[in-house]
Protein backbone atom coordinates (compact mmCIF):
# COMPACT_ATOMS: atom_id res chain seq x y z
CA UNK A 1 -0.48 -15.95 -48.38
CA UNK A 2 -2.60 -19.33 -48.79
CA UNK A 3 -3.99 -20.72 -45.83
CA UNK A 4 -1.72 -23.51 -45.03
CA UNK A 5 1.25 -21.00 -44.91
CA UNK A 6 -0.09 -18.73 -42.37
CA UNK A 7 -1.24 -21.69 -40.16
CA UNK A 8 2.80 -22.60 -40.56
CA UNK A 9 3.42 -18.81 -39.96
CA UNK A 10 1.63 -18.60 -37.07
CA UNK A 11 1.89 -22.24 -35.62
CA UNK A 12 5.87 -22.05 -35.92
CA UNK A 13 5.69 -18.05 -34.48
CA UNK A 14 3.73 -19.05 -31.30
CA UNK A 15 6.03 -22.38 -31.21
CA UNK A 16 8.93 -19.96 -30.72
CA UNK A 17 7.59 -17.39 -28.36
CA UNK A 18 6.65 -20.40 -26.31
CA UNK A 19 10.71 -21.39 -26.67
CA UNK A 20 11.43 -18.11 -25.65
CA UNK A 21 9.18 -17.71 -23.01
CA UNK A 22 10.68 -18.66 -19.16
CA UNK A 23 8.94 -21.73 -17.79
CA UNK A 24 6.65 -20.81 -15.24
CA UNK A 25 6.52 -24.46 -13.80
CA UNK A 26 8.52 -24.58 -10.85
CA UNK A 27 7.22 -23.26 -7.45
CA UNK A 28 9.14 -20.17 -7.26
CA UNK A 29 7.81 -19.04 -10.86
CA UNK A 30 4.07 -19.91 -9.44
CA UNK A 31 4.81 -17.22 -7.03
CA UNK A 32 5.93 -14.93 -9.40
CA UNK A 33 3.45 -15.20 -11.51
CA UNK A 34 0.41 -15.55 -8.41
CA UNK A 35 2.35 -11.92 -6.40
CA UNK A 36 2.11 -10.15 -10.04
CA UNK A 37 -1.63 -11.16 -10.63
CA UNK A 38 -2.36 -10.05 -7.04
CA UNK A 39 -0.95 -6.73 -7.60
CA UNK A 40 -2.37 -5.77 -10.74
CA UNK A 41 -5.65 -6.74 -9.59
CA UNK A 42 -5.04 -4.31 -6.01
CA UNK A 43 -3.52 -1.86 -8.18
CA UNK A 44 -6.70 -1.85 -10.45
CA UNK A 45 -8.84 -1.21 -7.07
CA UNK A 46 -7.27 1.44 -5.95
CA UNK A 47 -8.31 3.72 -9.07
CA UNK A 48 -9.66 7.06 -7.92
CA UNK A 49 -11.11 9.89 -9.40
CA UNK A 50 -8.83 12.17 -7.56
CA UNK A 51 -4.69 11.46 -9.03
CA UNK A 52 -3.19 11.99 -6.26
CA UNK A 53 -5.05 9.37 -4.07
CA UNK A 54 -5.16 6.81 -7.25
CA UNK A 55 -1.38 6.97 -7.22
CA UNK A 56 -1.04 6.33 -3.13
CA UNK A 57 -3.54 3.62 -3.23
CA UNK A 58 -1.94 1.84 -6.71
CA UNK A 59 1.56 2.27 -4.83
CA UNK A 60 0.24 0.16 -1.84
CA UNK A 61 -0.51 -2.15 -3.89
CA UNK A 62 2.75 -2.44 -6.17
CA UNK A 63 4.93 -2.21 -2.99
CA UNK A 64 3.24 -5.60 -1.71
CA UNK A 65 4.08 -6.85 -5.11
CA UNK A 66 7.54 -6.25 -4.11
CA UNK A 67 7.46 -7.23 -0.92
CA UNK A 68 5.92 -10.99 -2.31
CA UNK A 69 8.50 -11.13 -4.85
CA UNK A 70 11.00 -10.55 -2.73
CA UNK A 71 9.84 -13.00 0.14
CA UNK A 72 9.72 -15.68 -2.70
CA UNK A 73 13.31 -15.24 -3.57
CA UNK A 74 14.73 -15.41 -0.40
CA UNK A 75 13.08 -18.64 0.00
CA UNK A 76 14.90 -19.78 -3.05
CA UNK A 77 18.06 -17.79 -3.28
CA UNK A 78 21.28 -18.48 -1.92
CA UNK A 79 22.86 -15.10 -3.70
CA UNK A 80 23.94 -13.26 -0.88
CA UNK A 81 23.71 -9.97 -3.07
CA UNK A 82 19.99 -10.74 -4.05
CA UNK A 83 19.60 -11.73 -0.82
CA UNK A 84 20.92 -8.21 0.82
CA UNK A 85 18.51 -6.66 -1.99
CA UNK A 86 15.38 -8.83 -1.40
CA UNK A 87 15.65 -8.29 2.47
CA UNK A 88 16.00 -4.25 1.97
CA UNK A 89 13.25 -4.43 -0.49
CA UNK A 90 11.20 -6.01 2.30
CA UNK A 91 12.21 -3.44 4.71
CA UNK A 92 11.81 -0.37 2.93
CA UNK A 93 8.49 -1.09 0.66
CA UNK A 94 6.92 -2.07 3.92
CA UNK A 95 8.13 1.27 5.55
CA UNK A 96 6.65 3.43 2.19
CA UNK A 97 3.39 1.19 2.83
CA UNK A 98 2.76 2.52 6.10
CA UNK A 99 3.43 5.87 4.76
CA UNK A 100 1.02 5.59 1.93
CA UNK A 101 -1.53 4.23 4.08
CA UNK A 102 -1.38 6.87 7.05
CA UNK A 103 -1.74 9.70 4.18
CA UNK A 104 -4.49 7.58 2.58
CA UNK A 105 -6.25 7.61 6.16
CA UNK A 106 -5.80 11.23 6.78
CA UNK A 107 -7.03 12.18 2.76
CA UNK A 108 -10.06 10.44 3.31
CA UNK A 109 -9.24 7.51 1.00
């Protein structure tokens, strides 16, 4: 392949996976994107030697995820069936939290 047609290869690839790609632009996708970064990184901390207490800590961390996401839709949702979801969401990662965390204190985490 000569060098002009892999720069048109690759510049007309990335133009369509940009296409493709949802537009992170508006407020709601800021979120999104700021809740996921958030819980990687926490998830990332919460790496221990010992499985078990890696996978409590990590799952404090995704559940917040979840709670975040779902407190940014139901700012911007008037879908009462995402709603119902989002607000249940809410309620039960934030019960599993407490869980997680009271075993965490007790396992010396």
């Amino acid at each position: 392949m000569t060098p002009n047609i892999l720069k048109m290869s690759v510049a007309s690839t990335a133009i369509l996976l940009a296409l493709a790609m949802p537009s992170f632009a508006d407020d709601a996708g800021q979120a999104y994107m700021k809740s996921m970064e958030k819980m990687n990184a926490d998830m990332k901390k919460g790496m221990d030697p010992d499985p078990t207490k890696a996978w409590a800590k990590m799952m404090v961390a995704h559940h917040q995820g979840a709670i975040d996401m779902s407190q940014t839709v139901l700012k911007e949702t008037k879908d009462p069936v995402i709603r119902e979801m989002a607000e249940k969401a809410v309620k039960d990662q934030t019960k599993e939290q407490t869980m997680l965390k009271e075993w965490i204190g007790k396992h010396g985490g």
